[in-house]
C-alpha atoms as a PDB file:
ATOM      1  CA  UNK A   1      -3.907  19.161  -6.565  1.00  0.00           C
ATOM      2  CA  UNK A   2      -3.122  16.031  -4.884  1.00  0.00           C
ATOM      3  CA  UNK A   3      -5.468  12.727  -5.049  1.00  0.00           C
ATOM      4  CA  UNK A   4      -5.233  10.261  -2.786  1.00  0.00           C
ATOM      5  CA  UNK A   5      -6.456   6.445  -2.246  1.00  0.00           C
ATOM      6  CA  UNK A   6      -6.089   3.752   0.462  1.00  0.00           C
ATOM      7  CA  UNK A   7      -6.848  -0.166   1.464  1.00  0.00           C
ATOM      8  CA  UNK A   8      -8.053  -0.951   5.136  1.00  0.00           C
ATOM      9  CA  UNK A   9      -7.399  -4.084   6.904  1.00  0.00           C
ATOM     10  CA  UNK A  10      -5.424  -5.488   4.255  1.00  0.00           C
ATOM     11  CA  UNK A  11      -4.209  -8.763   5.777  1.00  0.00           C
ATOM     12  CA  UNK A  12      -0.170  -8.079   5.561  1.00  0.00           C
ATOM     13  CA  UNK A  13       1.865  -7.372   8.457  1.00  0.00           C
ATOM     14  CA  UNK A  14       2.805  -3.767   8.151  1.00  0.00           C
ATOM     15  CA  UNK A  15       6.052  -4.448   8.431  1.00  0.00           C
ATOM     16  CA  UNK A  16       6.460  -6.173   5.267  1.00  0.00           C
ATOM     17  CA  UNK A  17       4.231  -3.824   3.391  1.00  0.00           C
ATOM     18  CA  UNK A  18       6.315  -1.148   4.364  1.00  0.00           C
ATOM     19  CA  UNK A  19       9.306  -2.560   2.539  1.00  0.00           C
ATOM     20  CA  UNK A  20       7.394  -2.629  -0.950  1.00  0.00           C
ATOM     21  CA  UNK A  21       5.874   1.097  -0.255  1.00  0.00           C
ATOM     22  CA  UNK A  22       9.180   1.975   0.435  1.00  0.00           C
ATOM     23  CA  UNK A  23      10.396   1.384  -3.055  1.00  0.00           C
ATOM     24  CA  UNK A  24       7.873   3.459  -4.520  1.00  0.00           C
ATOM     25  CA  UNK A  25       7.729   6.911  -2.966  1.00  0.00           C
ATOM     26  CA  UNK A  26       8.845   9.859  -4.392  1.00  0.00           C
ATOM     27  CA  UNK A  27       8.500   7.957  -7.927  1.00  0.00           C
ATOM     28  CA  UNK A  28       6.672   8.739 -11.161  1.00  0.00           C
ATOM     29  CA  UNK A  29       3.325   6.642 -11.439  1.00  0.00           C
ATOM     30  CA  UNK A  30       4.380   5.140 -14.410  1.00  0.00           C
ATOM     31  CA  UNK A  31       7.678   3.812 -12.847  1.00  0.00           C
ATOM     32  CA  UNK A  32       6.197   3.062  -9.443  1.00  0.00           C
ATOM     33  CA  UNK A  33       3.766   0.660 -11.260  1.00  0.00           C
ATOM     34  CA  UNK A  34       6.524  -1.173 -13.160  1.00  0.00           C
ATOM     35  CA  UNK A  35       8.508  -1.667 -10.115  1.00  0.00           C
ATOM     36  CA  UNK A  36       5.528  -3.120  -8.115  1.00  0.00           C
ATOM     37  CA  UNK A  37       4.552  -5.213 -11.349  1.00  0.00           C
ATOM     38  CA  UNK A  38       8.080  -7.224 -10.699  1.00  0.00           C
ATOM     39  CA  UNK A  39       8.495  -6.948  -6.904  1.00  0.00           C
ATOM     40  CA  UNK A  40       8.124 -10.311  -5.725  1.00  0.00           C
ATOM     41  CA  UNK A  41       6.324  -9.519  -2.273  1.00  0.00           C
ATOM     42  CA  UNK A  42       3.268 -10.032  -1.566  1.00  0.00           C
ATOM     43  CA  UNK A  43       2.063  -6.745  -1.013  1.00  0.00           C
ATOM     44  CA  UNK A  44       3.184  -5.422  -4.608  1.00  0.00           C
ATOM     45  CA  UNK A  45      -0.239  -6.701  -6.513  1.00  0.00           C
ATOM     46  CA  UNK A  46      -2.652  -4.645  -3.680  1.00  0.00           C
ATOM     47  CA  UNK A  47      -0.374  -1.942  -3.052  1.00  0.00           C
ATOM     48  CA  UNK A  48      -0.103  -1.382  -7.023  1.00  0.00           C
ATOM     49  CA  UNK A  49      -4.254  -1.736  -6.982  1.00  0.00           C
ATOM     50  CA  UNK A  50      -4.125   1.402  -4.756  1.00  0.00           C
ATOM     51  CA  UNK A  51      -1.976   3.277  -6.323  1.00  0.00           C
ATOM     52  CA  UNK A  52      -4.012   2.954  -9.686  1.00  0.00           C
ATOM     53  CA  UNK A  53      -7.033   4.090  -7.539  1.00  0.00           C
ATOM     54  CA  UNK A  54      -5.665   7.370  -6.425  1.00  0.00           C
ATOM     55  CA  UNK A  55      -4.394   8.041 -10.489  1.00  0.00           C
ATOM     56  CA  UNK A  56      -7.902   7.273 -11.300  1.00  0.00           C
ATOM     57  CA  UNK A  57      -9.242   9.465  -8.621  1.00  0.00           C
ATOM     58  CA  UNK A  58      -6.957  12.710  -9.722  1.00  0.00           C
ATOM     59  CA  UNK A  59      -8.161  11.488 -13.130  1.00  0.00           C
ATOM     60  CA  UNK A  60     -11.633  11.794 -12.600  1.00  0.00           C
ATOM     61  CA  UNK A  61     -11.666  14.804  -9.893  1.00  0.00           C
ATOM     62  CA  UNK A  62      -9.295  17.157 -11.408  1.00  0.00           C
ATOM     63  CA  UNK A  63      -8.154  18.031 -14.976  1.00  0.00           C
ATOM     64  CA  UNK A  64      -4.279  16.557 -13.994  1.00  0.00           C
ATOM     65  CA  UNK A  65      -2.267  15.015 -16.658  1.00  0.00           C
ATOM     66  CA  UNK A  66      -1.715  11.595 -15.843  1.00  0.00           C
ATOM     67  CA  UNK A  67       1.822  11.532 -17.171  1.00  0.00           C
ATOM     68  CA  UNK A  68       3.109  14.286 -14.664  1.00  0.00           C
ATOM     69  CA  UNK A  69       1.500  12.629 -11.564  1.00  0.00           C
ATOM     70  CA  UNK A  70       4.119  11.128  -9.182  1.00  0.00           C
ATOM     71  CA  UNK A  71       3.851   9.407  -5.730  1.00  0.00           C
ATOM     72  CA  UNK A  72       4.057  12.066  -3.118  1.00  0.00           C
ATOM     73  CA  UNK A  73       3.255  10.281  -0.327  1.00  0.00           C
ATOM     74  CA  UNK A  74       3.171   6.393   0.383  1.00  0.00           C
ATOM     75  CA  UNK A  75       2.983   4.781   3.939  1.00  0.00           C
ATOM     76  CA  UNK A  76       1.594   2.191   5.517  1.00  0.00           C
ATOM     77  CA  UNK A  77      -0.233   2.291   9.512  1.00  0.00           C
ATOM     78  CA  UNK A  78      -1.145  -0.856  11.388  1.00  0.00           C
ATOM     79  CA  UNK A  79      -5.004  -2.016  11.411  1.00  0.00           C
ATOM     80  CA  UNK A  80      -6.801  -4.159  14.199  1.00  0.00           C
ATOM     81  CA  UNK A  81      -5.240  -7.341  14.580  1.00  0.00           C
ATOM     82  CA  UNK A  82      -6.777 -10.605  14.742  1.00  0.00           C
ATOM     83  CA  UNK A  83      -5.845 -12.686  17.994  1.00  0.00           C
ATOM     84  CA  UNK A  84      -5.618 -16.768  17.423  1.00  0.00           C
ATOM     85  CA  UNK A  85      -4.249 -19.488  19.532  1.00  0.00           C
ATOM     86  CA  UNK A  86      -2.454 -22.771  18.537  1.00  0.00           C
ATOM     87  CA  UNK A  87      -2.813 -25.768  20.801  1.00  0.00           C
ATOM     88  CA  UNK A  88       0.876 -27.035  21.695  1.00  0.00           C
ATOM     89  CA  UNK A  89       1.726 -29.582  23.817  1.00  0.00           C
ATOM     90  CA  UNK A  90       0.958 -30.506  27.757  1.00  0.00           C
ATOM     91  CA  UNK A  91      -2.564 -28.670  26.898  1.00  0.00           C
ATOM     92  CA  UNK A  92      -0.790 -25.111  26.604  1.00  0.00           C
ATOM     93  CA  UNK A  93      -1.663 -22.862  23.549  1.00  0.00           C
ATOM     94  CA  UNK A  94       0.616 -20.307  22.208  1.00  0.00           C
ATOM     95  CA  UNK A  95      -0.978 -16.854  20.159  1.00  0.00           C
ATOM     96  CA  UNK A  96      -0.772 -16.085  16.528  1.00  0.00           C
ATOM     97  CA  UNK A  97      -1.036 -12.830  15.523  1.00  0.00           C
ATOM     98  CA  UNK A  98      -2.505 -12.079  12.340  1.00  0.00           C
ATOM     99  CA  UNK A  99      -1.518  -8.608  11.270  1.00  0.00           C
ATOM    100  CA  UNK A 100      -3.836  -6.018   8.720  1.00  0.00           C
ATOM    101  CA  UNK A 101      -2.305  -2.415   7.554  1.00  0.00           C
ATOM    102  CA  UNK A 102      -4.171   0.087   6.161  1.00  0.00           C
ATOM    103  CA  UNK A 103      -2.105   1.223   2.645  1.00  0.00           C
ATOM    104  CA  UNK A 104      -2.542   5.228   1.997  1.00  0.00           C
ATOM    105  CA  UNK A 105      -1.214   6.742  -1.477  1.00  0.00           C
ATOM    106  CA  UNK A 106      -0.684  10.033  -2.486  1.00  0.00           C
ATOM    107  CA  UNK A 107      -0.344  11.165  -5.872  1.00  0.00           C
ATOM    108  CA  UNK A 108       0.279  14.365  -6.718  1.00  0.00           C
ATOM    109  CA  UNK A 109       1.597  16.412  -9.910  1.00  0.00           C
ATOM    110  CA  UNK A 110       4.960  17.740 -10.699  1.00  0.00           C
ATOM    111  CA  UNK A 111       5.783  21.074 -11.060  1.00  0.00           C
ATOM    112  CA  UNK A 112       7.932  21.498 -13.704  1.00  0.00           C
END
């Protein structure tokens, strides 16, 4: 049975939590967790939060063995974005977008 966790509007541009969630799919929890503990993004430290929820969510809702749970599926979908604007010269203003993704992971485990 899979489990399954995720983080709304965390504020990351999707695009660059993609790249860390990337790394991690299709991977054994145990080695998923060691390769977010010494990614240098910035999205590593909440992304690897999430995926210790959804092993403590199998953990707790089904009799699973932790040490057979891998990631089955990791991906990240853009959240609301928050509209500011810079003042820049000869009174124009130019818009910053600040981006939030919502992080889902799904752990799941192996058949063997």
């Amino acid at each position: 049975m899979e489990s399954r966790a995720v983080t709304r509007y965390l504020r990351i541009a999707p695009r660059k939590a993609r790249l860390v969630v990337d790394m991690i799919r299709g991977r054994r929890v145990e080695q998923a967790l060691g390769i977010l503990e010494f990614t240098s993004k910035r999205a590593a430290g909440p992304i690897a939060k999430t995926v210790k929820s959804a092993v403590a969510n199998a953990e707790s809702t089904q009799n699973v063995d932790v040490d057979k749970l891998y990631v089955k599926r990791a991906y990240v979908d853009e959240g609301p974005t928050l509209k500011r604007f810079m003042s820049r010269a000869h009174g124009r203003a130019t818009p910053i977008l600040k981006r939030t993704s919502h992080v889902t992971i799904v752990v799941d485990e192996r058949q063997r």
